[in-house]
N, C-alpha and C. Protein backbone atom coordinates (compact mmCIF):
# COMPACT_ATOMS: atom_id res chain seq x y z
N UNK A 1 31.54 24.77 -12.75
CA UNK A 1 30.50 25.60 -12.17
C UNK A 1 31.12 26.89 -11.65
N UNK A 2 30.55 28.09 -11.79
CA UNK A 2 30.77 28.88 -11.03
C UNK A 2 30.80 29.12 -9.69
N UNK A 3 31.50 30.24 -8.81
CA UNK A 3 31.25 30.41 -7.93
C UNK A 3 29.82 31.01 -7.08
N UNK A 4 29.17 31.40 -7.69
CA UNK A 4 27.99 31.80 -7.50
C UNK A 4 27.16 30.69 -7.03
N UNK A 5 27.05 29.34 -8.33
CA UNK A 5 26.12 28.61 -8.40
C UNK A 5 26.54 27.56 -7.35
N UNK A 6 27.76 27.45 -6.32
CA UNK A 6 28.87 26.57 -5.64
C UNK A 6 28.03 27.54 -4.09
N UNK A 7 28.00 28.53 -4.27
CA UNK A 7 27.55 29.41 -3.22
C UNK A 7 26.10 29.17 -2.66
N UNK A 8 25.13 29.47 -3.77
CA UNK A 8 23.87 29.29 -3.57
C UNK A 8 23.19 27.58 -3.08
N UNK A 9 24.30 26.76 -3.72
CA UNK A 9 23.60 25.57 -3.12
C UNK A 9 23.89 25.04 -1.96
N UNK A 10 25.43 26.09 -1.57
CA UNK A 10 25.16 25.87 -0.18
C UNK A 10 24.72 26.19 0.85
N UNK A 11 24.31 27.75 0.47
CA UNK A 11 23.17 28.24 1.57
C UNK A 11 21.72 27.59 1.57
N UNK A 12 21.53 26.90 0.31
CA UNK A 12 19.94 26.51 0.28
C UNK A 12 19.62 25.49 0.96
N UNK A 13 21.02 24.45 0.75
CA UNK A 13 21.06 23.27 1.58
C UNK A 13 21.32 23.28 3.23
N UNK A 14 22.12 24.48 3.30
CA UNK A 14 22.29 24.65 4.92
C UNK A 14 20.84 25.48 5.39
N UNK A 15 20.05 26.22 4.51
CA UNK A 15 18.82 26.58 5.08
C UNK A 15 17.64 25.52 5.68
N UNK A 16 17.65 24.42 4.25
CA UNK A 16 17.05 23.22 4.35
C UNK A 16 16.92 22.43 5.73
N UNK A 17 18.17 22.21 5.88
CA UNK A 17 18.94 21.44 6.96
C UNK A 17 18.35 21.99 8.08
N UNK A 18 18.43 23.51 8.16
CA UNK A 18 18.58 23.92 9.11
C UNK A 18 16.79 23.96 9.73
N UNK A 19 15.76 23.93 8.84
CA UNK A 19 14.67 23.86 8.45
C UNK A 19 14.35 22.43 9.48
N UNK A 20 14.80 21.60 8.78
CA UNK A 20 14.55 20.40 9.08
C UNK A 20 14.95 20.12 10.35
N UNK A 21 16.06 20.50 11.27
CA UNK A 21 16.07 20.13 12.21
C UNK A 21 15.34 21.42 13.45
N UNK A 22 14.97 21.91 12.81
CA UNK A 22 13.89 22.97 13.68
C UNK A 22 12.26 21.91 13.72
N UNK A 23 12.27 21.57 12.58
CA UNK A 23 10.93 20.87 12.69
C UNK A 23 10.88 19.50 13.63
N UNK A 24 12.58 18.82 13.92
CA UNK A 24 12.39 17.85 14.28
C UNK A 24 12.20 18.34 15.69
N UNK A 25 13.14 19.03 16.38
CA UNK A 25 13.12 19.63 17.34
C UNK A 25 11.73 20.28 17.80
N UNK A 26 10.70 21.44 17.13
CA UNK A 26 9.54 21.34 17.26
C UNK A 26 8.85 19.95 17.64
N UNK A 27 8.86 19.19 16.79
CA UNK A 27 8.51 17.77 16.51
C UNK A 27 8.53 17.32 18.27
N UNK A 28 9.32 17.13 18.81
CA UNK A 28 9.89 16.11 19.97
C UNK A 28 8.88 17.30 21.30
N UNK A 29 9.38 18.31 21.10
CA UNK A 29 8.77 19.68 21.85
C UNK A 29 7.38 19.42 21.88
N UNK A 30 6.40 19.21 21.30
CA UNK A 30 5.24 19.68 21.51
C UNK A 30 4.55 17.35 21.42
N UNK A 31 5.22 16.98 21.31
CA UNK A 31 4.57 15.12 21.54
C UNK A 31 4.77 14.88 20.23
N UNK A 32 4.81 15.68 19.47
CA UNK A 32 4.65 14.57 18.13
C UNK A 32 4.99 12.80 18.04
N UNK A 33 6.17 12.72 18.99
CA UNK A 33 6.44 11.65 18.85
C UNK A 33 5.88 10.37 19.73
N UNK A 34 5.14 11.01 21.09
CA UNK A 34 4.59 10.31 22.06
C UNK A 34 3.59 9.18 21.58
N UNK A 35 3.71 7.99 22.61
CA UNK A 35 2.93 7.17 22.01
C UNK A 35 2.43 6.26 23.55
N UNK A 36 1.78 7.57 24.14
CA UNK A 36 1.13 6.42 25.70
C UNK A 36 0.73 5.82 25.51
N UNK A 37 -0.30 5.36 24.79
CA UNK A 37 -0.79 4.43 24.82
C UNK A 37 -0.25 3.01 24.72
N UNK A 38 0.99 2.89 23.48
CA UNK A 38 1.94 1.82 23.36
C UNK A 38 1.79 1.15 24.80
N UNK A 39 2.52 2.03 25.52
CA UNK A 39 3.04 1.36 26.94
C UNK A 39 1.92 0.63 27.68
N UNK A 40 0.94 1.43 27.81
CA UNK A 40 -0.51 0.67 28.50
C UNK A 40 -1.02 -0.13 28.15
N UNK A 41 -1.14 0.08 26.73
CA UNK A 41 -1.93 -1.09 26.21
C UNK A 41 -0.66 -2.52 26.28
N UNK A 42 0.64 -2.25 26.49
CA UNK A 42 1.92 -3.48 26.58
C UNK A 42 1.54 -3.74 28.13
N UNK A 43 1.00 -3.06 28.94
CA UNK A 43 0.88 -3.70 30.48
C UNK A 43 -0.40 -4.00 30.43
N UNK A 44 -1.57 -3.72 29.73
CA UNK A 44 -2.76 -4.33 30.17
C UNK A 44 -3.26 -5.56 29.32
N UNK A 45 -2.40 -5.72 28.28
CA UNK A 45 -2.43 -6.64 27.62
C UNK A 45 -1.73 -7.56 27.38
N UNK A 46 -0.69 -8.52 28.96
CA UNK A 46 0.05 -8.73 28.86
C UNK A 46 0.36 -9.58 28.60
N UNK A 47 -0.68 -10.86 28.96
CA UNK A 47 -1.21 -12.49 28.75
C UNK A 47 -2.05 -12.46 27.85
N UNK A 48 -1.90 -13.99 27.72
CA UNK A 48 -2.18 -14.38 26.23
C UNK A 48 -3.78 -14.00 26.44
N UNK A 49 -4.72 -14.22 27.49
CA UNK A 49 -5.90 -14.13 27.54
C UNK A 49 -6.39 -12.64 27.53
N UNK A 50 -5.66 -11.93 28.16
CA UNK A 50 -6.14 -10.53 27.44
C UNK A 50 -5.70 -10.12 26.38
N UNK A 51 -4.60 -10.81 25.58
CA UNK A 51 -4.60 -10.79 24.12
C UNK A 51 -5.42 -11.00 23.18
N UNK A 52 -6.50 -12.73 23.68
CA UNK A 52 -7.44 -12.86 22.91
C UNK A 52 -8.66 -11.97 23.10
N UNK A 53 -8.96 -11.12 24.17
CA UNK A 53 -9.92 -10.61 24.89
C UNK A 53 -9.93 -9.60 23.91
N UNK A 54 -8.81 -8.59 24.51
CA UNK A 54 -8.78 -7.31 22.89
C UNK A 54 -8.91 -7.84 21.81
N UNK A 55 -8.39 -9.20 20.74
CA UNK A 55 -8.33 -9.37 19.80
C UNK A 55 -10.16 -9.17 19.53
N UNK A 56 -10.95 -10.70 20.36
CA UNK A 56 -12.39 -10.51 20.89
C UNK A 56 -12.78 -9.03 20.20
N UNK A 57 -12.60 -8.04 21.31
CA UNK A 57 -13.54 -6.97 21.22
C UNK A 57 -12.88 -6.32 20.06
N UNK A 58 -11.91 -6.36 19.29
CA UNK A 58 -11.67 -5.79 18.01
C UNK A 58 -12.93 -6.42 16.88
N UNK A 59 -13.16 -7.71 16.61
CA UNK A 59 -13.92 -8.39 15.90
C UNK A 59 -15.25 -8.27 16.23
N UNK A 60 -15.84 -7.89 17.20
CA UNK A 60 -17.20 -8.09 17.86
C UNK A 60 -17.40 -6.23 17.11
N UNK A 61 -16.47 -5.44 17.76
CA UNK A 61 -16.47 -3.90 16.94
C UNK A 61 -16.49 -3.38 15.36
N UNK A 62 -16.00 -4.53 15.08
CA UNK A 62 -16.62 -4.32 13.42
C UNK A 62 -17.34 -5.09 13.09
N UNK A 63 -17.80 -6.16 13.72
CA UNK A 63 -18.95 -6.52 13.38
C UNK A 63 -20.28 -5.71 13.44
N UNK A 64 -20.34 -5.10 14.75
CA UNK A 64 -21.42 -4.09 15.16
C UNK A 64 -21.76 -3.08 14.30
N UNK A 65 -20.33 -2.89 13.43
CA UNK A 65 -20.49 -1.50 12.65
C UNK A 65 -20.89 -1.85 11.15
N UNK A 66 -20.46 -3.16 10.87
CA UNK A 66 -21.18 -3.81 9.52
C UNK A 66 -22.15 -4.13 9.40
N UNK A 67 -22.79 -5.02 10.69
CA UNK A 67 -24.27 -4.92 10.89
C UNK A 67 -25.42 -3.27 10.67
N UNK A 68 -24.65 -1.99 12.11
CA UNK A 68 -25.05 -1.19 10.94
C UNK A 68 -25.30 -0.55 9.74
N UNK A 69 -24.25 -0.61 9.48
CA UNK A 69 -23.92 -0.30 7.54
C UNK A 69 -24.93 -1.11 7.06
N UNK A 70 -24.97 -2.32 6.94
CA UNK A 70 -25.91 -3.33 6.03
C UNK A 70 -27.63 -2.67 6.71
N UNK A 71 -28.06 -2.34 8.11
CA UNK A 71 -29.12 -1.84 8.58
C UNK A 71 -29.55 -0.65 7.97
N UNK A 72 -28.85 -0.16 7.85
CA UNK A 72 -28.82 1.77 7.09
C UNK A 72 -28.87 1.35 5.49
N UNK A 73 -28.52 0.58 4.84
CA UNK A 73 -28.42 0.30 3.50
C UNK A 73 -29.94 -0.54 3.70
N UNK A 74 -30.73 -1.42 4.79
CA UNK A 74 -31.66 -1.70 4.32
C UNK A 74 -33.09 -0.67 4.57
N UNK A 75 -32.77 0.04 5.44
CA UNK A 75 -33.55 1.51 5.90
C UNK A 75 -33.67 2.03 4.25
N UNK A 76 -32.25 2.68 3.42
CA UNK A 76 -32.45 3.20 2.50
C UNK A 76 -33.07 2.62 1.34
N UNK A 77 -32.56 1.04 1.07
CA UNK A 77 -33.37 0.84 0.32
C UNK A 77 -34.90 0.20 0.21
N UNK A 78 -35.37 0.03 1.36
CA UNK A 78 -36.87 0.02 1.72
C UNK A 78 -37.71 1.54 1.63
N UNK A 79 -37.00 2.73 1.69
CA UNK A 79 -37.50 4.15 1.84
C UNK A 79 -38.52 3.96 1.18
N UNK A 80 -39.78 4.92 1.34
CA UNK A 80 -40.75 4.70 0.56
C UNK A 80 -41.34 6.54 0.69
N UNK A 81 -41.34 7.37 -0.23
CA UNK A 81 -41.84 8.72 0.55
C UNK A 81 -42.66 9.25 0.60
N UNK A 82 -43.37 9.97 1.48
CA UNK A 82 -44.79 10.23 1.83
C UNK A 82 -45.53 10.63 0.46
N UNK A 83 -46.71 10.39 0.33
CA UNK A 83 -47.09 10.72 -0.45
C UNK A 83 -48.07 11.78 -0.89
């Protein structure tokens, strides 16, 4: 290889690099990585009974929302339009 082509891939790769750890750095700077909730939801959910409790209201929450879906699907297909 030439010197040229020995040259260019190393500025592209040290640009890259250098790219990348600006973004990670951005990244950490502005929360990207934050995750409060983790922690709260690990203290309010700490026993087994508020384990099943959230599990509970996870299942009861899509139920509610399938019940609508299937309600709205029978709205639409009952439609009938003025005449």
């Amino acid at each position: 290889m030439s010197d040229n082509v020995i040259v260019l891939m190393i500025g592209i790769s040290t640009a890259l690099g250098a790219f990348g750890l600006w973004a990670l750095i951005w990244g950490v700077k502005t929360g990207q990585f934050d995750d409060t909730e983790k922690f709260l939801d690990g203290a309010r959910f700490d026993g087994d009974e508020e384990l099943k409790d959230a599990v509970m209201m996870e299942q009861k929450k899509k139920e509610a929302l399938k019940r609508k879906k299937e309600k709205a699907k029978e709205r639409e297909k009952n439609y009938m339009p003025v005449d």
